[in-house]
Protein backbone atom coordinates (compact mmCIF):
# COMPACT_ATOMS: atom_id res chain seq x y z
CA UNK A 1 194.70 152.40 19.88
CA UNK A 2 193.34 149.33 18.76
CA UNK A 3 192.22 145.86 20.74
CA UNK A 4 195.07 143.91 18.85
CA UNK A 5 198.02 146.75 19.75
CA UNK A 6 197.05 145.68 23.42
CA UNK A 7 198.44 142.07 22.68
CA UNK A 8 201.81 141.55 24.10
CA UNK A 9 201.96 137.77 24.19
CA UNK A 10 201.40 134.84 22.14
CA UNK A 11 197.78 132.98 22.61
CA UNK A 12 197.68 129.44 23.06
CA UNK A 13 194.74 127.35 21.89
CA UNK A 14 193.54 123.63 22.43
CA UNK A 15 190.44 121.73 20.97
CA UNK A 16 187.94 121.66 23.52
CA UNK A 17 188.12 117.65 23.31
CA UNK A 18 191.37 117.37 24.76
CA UNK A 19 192.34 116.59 28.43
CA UNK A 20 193.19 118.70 31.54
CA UNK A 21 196.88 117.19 31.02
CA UNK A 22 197.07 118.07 27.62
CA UNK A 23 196.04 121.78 28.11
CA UNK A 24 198.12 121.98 31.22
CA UNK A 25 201.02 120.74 29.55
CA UNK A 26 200.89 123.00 26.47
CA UNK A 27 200.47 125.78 29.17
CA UNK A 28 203.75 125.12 30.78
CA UNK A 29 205.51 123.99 27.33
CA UNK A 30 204.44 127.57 26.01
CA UNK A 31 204.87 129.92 29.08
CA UNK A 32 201.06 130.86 29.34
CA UNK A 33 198.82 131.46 32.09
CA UNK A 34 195.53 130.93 29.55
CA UNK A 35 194.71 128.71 27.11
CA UNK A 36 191.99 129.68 24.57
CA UNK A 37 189.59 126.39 24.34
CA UNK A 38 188.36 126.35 20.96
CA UNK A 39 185.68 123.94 18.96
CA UNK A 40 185.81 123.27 15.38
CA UNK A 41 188.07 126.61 15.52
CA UNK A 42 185.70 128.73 16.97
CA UNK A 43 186.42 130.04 20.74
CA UNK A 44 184.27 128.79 23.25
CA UNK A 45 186.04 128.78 26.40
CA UNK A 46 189.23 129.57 28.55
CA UNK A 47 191.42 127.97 31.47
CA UNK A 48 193.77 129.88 33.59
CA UNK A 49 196.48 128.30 35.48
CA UNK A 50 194.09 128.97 38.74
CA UNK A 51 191.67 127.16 36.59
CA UNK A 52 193.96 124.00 36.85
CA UNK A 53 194.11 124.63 40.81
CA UNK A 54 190.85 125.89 42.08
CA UNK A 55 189.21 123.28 39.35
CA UNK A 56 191.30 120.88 39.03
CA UNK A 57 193.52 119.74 41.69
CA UNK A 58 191.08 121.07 44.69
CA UNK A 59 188.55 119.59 43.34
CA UNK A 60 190.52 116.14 42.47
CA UNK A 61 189.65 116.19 39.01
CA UNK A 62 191.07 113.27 37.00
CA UNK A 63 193.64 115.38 34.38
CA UNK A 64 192.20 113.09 31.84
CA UNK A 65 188.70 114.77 31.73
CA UNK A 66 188.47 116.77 28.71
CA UNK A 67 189.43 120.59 29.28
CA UNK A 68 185.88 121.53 28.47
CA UNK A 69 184.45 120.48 31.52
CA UNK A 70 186.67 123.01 33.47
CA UNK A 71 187.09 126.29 31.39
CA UNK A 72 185.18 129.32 31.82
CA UNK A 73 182.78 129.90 29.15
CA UNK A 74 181.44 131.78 27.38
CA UNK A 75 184.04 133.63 25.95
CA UNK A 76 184.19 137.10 25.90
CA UNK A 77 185.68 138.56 22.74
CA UNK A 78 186.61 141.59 21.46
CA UNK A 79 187.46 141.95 17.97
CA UNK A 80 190.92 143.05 16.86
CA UNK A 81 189.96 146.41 15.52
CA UNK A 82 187.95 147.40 18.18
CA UNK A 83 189.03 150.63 19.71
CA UNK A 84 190.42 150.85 23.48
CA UNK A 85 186.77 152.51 24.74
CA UNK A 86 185.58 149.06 23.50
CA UNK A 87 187.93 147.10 25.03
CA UNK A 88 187.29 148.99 28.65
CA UNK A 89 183.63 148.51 28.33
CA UNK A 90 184.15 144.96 27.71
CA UNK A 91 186.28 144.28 31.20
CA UNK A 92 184.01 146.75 33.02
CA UNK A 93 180.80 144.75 31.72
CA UNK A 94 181.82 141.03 32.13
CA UNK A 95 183.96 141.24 35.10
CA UNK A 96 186.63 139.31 33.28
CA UNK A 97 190.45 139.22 33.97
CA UNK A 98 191.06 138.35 30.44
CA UNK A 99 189.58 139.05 26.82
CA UNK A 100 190.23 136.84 23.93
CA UNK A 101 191.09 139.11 20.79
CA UNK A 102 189.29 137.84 17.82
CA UNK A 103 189.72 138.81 13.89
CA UNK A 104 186.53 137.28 12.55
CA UNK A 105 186.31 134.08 14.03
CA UNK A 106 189.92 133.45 14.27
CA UNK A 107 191.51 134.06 18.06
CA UNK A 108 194.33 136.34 17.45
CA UNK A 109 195.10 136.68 21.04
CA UNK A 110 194.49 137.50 24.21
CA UNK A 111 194.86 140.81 26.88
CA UNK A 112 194.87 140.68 30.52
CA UNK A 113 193.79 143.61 32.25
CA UNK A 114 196.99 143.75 34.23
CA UNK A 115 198.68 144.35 30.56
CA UNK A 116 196.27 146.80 29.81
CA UNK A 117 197.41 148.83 32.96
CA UNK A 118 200.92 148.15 32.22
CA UNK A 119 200.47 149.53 28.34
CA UNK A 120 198.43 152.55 29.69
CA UNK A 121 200.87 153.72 32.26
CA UNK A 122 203.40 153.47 29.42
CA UNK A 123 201.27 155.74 27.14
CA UNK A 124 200.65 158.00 30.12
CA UNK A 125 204.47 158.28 30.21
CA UNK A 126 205.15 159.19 27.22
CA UNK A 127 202.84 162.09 27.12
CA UNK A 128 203.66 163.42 30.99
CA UNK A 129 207.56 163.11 29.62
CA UNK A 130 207.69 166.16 27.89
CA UNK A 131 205.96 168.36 30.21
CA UNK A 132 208.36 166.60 33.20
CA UNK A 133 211.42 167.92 31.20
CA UNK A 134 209.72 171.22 30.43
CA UNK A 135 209.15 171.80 33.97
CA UNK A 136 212.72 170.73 35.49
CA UNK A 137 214.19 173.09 32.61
């Protein structure tokens, strides 16, 4: 399995220049819980939705600073043809929640390691299936 067969949602980016607003509004008008902050199309950061809290609004941070200021950076990246090993190595090495899935320099999305667990238990599944049936039979 590749990195960019993990992807099961869209990924969201904003120039690094804009606001906290505009980020956090793109977040809710797309349904994401990350934005990819990128600079002259390049990824260089990213902001969660607890970003926006634990940054943000705890820290009373005017929503018209530019996103920058508050993502997490640097990115870590995996590219999209990178093989699941990679992928694990990557979350067990950076301690990250979420990698940003990259096809040169281009994002093509992003995986959360809760999705990971939810595509691997699927996989698992599949396989044990069989043997399940061959047992009950």
């Amino acid at each position: 399995m590749r990195a960019i067969e993990l992807v099961r949602r869209q990924c969201v980016t904003i120039d690094a220049g804009a606001t906290i607003a505009e980020a956090a509004q793109r977040m809710e008008r797309t349904g994401v819980g990350a934005i990819v902050i990128v600079r002259w199309g390049m990824p260089v950061g990213v902001v969660t939705d607890r970003d926006l809290v634990t940054r943000v609004l705890a820290q009373h941070t005017s929503p018209s600073v530019p996103i920058a200021a508050v993502m997490s950076a640097p990115v870590i990246a995996v590219d999209a043809d990178a093989d699941l090993r990679a992928v694990f190595d990557a979350f067990r090495t950076h301690l990250v929640r979420r990698l940003v899935i990259v096809d040169g320099a281009d994002v093509v999305g992003i995986v959360c390691v809760d999705e990971l667990v939810g595509v691997l238990t699927s996989e698992l599944a599949d396989v044990v299936q069989p043997l399940v049936a061959e047992t009950v039979a």
